[in-house]
C-alpha atoms as a PDB file:
ATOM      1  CA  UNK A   1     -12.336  -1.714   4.417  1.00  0.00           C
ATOM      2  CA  UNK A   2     -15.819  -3.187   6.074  1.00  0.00           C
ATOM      3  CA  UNK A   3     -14.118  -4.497   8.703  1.00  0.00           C
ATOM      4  CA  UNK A   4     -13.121  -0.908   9.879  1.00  0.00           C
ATOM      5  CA  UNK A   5     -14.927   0.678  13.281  1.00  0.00           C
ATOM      6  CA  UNK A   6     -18.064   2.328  12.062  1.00  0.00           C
ATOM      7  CA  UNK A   7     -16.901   5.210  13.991  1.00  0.00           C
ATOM      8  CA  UNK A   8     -13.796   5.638  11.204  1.00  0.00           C
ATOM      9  CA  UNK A   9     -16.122   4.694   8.581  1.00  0.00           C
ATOM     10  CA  UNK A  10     -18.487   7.239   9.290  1.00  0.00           C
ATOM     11  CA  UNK A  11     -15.874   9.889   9.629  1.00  0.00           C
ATOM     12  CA  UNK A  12     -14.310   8.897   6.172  1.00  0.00           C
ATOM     13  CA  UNK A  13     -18.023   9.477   4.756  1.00  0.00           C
ATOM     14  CA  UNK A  14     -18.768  12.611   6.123  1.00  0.00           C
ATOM     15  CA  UNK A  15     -15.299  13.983   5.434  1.00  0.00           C
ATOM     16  CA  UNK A  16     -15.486  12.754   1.905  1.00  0.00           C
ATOM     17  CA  UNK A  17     -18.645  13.553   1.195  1.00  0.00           C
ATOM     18  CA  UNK A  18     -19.091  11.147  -1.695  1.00  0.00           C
ATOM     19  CA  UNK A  19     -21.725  11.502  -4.267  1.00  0.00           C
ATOM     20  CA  UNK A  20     -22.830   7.770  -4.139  1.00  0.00           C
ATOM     21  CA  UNK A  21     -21.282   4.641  -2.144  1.00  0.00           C
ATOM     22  CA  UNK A  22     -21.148   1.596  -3.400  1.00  0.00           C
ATOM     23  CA  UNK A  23     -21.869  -1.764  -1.318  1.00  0.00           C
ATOM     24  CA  UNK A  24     -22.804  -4.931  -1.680  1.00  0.00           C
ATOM     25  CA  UNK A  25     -25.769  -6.609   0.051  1.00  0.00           C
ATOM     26  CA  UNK A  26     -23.171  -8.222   2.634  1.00  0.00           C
ATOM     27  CA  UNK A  27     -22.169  -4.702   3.723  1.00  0.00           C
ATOM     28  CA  UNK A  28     -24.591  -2.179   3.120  1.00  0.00           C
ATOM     29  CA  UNK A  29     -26.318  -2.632   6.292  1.00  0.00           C
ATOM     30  CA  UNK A  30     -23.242  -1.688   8.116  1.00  0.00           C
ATOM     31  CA  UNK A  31     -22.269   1.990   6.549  1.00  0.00           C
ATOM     32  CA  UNK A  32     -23.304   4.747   8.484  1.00  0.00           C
ATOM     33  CA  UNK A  33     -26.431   6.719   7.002  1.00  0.00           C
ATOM     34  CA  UNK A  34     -25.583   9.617   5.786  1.00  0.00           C
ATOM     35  CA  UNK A  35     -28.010  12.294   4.843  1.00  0.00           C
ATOM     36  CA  UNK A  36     -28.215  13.201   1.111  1.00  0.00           C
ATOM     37  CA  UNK A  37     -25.434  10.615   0.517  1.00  0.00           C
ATOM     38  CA  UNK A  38     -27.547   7.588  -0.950  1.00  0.00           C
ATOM     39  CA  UNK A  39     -25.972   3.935  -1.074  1.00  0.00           C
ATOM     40  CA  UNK A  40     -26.384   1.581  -4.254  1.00  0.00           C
ATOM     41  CA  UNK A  41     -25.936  -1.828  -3.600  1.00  0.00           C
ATOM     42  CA  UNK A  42     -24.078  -3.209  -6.949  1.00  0.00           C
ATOM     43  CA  UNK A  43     -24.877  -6.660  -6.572  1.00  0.00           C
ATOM     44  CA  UNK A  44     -28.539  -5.993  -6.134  1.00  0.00           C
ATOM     45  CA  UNK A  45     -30.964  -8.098  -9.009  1.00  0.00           C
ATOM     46  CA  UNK A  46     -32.438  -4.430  -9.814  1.00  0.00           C
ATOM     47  CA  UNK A  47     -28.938  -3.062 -10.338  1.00  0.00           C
ATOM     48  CA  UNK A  48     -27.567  -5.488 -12.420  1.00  0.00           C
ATOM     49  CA  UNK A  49     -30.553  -5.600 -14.545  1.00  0.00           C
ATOM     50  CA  UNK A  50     -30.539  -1.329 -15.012  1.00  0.00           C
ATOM     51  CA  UNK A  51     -26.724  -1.629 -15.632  1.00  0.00           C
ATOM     52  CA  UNK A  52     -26.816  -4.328 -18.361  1.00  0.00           C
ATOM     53  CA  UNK A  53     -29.172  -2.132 -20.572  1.00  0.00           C
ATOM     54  CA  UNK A  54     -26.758   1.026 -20.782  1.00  0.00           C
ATOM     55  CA  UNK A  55     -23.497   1.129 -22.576  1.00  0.00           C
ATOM     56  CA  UNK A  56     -20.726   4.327 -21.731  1.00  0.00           C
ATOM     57  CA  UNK A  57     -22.391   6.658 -23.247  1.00  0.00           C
ATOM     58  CA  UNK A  58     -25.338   6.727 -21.225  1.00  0.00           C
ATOM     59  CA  UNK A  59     -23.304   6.559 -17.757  1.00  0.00           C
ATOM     60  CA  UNK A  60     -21.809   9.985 -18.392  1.00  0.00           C
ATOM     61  CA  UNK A  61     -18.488   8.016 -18.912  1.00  0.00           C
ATOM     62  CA  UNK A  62     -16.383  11.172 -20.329  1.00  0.00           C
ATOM     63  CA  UNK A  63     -14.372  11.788 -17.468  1.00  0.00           C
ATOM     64  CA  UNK A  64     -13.097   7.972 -17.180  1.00  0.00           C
ATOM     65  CA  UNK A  65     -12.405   7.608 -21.292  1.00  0.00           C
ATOM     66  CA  UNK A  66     -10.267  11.109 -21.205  1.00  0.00           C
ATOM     67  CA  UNK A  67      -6.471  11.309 -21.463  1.00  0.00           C
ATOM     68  CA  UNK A  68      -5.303  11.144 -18.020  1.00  0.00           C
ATOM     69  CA  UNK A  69      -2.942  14.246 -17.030  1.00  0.00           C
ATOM     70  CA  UNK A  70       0.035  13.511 -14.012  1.00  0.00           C
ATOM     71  CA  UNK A  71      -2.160  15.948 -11.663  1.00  0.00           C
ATOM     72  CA  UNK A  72      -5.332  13.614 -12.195  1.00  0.00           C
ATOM     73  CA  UNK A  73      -6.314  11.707  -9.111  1.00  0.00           C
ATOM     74  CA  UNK A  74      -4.917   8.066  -8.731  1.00  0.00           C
ATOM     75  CA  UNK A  75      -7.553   7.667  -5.425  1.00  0.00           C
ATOM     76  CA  UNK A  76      -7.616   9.221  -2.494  1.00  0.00           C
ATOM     77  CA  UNK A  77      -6.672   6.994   0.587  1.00  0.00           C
ATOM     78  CA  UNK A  78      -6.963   7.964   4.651  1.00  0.00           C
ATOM     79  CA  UNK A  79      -4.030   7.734   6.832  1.00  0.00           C
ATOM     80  CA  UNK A  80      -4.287   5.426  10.136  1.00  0.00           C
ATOM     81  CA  UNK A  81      -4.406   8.618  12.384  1.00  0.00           C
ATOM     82  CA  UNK A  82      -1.913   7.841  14.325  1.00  0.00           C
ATOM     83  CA  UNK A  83      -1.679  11.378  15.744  1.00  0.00           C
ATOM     84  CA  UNK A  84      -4.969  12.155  15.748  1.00  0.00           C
ATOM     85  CA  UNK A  85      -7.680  12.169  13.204  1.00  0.00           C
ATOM     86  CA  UNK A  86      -7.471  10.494  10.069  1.00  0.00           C
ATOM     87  CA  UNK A  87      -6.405  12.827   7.110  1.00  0.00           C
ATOM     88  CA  UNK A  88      -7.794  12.257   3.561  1.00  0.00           C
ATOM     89  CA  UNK A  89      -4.815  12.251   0.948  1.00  0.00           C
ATOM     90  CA  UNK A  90      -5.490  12.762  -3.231  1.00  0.00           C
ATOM     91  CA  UNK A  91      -2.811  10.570  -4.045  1.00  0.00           C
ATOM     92  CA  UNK A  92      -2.186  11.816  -8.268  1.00  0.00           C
ATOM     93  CA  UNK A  93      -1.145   9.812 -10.946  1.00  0.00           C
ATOM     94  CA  UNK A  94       2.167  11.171 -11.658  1.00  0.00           C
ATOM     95  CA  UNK A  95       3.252  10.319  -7.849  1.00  0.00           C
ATOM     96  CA  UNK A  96       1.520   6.904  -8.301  1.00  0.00           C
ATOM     97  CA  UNK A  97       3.310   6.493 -11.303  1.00  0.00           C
ATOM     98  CA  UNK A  98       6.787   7.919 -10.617  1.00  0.00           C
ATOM     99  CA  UNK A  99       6.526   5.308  -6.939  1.00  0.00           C
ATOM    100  CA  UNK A 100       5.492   2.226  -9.364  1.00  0.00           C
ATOM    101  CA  UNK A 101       8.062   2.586 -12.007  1.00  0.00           C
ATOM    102  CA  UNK A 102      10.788   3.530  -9.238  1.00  0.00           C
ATOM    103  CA  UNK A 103       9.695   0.223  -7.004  1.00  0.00           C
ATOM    104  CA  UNK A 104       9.589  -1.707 -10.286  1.00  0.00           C
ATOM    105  CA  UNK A 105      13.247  -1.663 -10.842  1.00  0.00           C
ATOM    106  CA  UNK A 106      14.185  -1.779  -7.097  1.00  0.00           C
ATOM    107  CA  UNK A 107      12.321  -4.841  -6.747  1.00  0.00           C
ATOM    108  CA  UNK A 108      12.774  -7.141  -9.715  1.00  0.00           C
ATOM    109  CA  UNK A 109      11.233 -10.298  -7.482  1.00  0.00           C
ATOM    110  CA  UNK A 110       7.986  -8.688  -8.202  1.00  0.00           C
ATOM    111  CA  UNK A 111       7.964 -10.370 -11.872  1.00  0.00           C
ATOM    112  CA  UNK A 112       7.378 -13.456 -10.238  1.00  0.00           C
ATOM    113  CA  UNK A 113       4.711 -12.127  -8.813  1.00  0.00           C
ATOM    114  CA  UNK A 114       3.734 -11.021  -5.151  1.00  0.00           C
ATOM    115  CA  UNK A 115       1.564 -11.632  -2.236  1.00  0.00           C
ATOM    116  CA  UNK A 116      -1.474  -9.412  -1.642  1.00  0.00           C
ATOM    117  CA  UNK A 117      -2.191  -9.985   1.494  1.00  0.00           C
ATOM    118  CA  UNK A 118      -3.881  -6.602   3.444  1.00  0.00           C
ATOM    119  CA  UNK A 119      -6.858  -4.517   1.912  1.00  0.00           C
ATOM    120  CA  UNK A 120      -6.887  -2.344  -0.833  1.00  0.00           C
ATOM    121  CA  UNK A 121      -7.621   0.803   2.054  1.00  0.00           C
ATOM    122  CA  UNK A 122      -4.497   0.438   3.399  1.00  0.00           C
ATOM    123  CA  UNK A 123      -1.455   1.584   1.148  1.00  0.00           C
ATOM    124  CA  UNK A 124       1.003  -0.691   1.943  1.00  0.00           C
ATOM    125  CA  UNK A 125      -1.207  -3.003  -0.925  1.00  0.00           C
ATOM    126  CA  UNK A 126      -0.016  -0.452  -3.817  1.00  0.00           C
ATOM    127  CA  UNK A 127       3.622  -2.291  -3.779  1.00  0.00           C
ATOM    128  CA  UNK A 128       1.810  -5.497  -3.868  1.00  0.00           C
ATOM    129  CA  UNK A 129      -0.760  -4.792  -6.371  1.00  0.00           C
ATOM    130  CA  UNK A 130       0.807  -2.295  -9.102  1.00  0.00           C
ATOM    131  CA  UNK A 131       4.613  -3.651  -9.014  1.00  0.00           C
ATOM    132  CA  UNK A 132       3.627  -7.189 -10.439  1.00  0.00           C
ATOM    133  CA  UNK A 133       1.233  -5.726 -13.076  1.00  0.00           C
ATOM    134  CA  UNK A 134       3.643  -4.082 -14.483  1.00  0.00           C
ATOM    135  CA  UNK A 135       6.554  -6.411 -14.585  1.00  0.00           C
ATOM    136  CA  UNK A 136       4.456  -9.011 -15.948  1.00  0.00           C
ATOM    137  CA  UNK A 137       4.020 -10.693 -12.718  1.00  0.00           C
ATOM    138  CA  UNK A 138       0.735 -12.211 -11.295  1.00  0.00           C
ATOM    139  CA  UNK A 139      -1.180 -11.325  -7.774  1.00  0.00           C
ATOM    140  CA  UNK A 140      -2.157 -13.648  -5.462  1.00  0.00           C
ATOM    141  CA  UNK A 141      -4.529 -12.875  -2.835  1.00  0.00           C
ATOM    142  CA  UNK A 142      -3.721 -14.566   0.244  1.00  0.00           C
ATOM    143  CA  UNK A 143      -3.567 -14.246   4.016  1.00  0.00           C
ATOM    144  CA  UNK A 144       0.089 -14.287   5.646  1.00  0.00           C
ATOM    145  CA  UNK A 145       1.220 -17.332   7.170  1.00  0.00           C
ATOM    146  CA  UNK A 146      -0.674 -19.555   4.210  1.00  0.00           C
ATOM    147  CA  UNK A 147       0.866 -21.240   1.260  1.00  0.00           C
ATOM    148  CA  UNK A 148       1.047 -17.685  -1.676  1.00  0.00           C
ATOM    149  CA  UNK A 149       1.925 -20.423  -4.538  1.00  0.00           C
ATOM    150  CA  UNK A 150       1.413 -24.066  -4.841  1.00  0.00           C
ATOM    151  CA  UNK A 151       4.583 -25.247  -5.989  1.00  0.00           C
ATOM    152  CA  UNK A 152       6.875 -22.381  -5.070  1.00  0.00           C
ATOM    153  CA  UNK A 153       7.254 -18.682  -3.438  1.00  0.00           C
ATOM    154  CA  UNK A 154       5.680 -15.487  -4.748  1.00  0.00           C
ATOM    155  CA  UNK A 155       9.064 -12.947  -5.367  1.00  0.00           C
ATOM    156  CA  UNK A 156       7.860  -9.547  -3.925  1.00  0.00           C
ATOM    157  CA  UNK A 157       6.183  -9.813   0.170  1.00  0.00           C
ATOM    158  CA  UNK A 158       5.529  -6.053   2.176  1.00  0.00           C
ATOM    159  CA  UNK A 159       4.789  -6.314   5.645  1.00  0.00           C
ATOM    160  CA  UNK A 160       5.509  -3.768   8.683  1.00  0.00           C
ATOM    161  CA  UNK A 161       7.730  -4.638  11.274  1.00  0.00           C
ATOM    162  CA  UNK A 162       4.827  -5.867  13.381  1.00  0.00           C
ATOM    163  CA  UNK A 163       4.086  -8.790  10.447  1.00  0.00           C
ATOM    164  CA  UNK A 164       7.875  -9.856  11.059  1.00  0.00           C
ATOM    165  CA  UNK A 165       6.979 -10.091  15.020  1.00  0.00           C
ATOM    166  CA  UNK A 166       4.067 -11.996  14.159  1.00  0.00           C
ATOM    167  CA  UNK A 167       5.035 -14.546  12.016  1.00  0.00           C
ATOM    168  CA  UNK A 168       8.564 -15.408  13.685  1.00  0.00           C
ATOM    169  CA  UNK A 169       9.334 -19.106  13.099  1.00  0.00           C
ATOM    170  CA  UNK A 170       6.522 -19.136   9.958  1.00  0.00           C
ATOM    171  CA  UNK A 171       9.007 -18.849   6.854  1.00  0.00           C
ATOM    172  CA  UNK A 172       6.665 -20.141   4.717  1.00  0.00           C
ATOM    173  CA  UNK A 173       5.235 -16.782   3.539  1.00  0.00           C
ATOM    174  CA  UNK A 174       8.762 -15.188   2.924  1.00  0.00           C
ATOM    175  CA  UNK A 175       9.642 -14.424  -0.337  1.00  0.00           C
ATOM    176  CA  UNK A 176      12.014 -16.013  -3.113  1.00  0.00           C
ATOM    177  CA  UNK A 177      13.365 -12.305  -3.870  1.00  0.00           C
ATOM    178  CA  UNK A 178      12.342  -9.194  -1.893  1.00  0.00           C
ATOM    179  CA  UNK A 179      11.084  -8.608   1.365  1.00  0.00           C
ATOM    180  CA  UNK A 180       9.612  -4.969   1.893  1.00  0.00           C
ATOM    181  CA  UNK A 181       9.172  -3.619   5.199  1.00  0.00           C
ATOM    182  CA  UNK A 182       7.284  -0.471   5.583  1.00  0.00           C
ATOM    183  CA  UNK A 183       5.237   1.699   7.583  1.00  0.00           C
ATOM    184  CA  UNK A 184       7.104   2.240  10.842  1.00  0.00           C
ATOM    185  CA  UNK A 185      10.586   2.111  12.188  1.00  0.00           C
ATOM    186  CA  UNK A 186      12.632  -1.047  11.614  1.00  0.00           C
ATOM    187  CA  UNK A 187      14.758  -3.215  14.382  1.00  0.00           C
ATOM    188  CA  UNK A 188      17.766  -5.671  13.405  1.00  0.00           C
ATOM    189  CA  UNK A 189      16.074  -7.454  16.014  1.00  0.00           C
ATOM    190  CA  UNK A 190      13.162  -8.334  14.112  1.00  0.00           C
ATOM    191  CA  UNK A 191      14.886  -9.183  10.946  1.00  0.00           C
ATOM    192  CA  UNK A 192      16.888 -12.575  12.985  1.00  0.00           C
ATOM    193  CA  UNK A 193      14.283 -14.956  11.782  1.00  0.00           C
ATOM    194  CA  UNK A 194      13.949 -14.028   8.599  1.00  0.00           C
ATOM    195  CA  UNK A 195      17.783 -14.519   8.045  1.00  0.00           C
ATOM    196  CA  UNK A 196      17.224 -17.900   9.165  1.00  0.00           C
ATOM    197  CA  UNK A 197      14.314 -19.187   7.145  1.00  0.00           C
ATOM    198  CA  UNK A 198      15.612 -17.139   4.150  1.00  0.00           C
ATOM    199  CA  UNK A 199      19.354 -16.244   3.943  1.00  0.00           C
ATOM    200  CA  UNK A 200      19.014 -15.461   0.547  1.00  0.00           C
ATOM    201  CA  UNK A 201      15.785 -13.229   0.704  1.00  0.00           C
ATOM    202  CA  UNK A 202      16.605  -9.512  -0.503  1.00  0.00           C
ATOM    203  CA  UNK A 203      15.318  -6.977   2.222  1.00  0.00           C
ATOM    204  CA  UNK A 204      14.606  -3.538   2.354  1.00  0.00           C
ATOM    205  CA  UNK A 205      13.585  -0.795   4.619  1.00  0.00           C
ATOM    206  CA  UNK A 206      10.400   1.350   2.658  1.00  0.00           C
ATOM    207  CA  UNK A 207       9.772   4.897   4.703  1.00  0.00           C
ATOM    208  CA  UNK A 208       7.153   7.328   3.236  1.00  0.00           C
ATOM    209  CA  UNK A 209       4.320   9.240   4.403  1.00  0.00           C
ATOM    210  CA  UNK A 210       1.065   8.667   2.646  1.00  0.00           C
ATOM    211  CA  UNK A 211       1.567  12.256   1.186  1.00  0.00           C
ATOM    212  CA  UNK A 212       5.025  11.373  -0.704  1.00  0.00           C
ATOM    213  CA  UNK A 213       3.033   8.083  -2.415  1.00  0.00           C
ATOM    214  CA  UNK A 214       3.944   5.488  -0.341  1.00  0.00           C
ATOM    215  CA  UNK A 215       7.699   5.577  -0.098  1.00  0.00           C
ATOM    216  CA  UNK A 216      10.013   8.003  -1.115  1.00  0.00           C
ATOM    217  CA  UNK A 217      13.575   6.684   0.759  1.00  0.00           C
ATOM    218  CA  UNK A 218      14.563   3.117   0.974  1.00  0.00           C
ATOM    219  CA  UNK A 219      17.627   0.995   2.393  1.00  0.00           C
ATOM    220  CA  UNK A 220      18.889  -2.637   0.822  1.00  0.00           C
ATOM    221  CA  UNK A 221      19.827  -3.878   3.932  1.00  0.00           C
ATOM    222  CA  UNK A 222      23.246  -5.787   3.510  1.00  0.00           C
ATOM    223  CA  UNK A 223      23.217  -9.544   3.459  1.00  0.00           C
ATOM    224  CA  UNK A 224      23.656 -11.998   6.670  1.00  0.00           C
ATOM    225  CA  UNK A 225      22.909 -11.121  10.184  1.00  0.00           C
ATOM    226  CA  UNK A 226      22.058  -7.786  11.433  1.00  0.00           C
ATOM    227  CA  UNK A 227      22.937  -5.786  14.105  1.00  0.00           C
ATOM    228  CA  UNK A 228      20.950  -4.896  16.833  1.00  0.00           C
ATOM    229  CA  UNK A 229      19.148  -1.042  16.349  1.00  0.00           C
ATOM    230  CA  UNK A 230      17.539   0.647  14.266  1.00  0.00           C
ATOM    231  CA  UNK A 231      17.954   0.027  10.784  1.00  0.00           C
ATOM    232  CA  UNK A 232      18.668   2.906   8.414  1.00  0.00           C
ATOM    233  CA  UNK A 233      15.864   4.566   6.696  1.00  0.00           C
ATOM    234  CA  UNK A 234      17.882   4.913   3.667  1.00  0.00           C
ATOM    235  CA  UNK A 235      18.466   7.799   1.095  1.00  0.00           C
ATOM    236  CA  UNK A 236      15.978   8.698  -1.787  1.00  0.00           C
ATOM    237  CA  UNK A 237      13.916   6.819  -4.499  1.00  0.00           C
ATOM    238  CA  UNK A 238      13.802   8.020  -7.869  1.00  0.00           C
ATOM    239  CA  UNK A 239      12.671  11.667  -9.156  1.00  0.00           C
ATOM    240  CA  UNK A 240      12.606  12.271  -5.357  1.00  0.00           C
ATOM    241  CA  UNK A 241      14.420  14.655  -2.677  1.00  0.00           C
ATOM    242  CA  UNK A 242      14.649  14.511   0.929  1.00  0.00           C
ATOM    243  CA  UNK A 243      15.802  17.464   2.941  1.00  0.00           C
ATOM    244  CA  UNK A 244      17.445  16.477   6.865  1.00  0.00           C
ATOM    245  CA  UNK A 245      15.989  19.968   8.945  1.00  0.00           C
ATOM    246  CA  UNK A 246      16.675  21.431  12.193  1.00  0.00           C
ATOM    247  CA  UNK A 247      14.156  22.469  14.953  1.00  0.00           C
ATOM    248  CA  UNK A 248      13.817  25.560  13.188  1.00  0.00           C
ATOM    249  CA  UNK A 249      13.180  23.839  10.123  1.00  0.00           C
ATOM    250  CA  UNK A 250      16.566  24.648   8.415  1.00  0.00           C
ATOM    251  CA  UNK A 251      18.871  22.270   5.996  1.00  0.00           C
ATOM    252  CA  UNK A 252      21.493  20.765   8.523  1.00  0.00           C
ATOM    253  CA  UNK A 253      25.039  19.782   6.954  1.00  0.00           C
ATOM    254  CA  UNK A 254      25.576  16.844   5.505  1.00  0.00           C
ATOM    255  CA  UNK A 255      26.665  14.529   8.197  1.00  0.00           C
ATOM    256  CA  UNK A 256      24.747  16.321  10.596  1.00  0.00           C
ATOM    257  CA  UNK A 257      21.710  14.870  12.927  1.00  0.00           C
ATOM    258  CA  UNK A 258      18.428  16.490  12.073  1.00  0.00           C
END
């Protein structure tokens, strides 16, 4: 994301260690310079002239046209370092995948599309983006708060908790079928408003680290008004285990705080 501190930037670059990165003419003049890591601006006149003359066999394309194994690398994605420093994660194609198809049929309002609203370096966006694509839905790019769909509602929103805080009293944005909140823990509190403007809005509490491909437990949270507190977490997605440990790491009972 350009609009990221160059400090976090920076660090992303040097940690990576990329062979090439590629800007625009808008924002190369704001990445870091790296030594030995050279930038190529794709929208350049010199570019797009080079690239035009060379077909997929010149780029050294084999990698990109060979069968793609579950282990391959989807992308690889930093976490918000919350506690800390940032962490690179190789997010693979199988977990991609396995998350996509599972979301797919837990959220069938993302056939009628959804609303992308957040960039593409922040993985909250992979519900948004994949889910539709493959449930014959369409994308639309568009900020929270504005009008998704002229004419009617997208069917699939994600937003954190902080989004629902945000945009109390804006229904607009909401969702004909499912609302997924992510990415930190979830009040009843902050769901109140969204019962109002949409009663009939499906929601659901999404918890997974980066490292488990977005989410890996989820909670349907029952229809009408909601208790105060925190709302369950849930129990596990598909092809997907979750262990409840003790403080010495051990399985606790079932029933059993951990």
């Amino acid at each position: 994301d350009p609009g990221y501190p160059a400090e976090r930037i920076g660090f992303m670059l040097a940690d990576a260690r990329p062979a090439v990165v590629l800007a625009t003419a808008a924002t190369a003049g704001d990445l870091p310079v790296l030594a030995g890591v050279p930038v190529l601006e794709v929208d350049a006149p010199g570019t797009a002239a080079e690239l035009a003359g060379l077909d997929g066999a010149d780029l050294g394309d084999g990698d990109r046209r060979g069968p793609l194994r579950p282990g391959h690398p989807a992308y690889v994605i930093y976490t918000s370092g919350s506690t800390g420093t940032p962490k690179g994660v190789v997010v693979s194609q199988g977990g991609l995948v396995n998350y996509v198809v599972a979301a797919a049929g837990d959220y069938p309002g993302g056939a009628a599309g959804s609303l992308l609203h957040s960039p593409v370096a922040f993985d909250l966006t992979v519900t948004a983006l994949f889910v539709p694509l493959v449930s014959g839905g369409c994308v639309c790019v568009a900020g929270l708060g504005e009008d998704p769909a002229a004419g009617g509602r997208v069917g699939l929103v994600k937003v954190t908790p902080a989004h629902l805080e945000l945009l109390a009293g804006l229904g607009g944005w909401l969702p004909a079928g499912d609302l997924v909140v992510g990415g930190e823990a979830l009040a009843g509190e902050a769901l109140r408003g969204v019962r109002e403007d949409a009663p009939a809005v499906r929601v659901v509490n999404e918890y997974g680290p980066t490292e488990a491909t977005v989410g890996c437990v989820s909670y349907r949270v029952p229809d009408g008004q909601l208790a105060a507190g925190a709302v369950p977490a849930g129990t596990p997605m598909a092809n997907t285990r979750v262990f409840v440990l003790d403080g010495f790491l051990q399985p606790v009972p079932v029933g059993v705080a951990g």
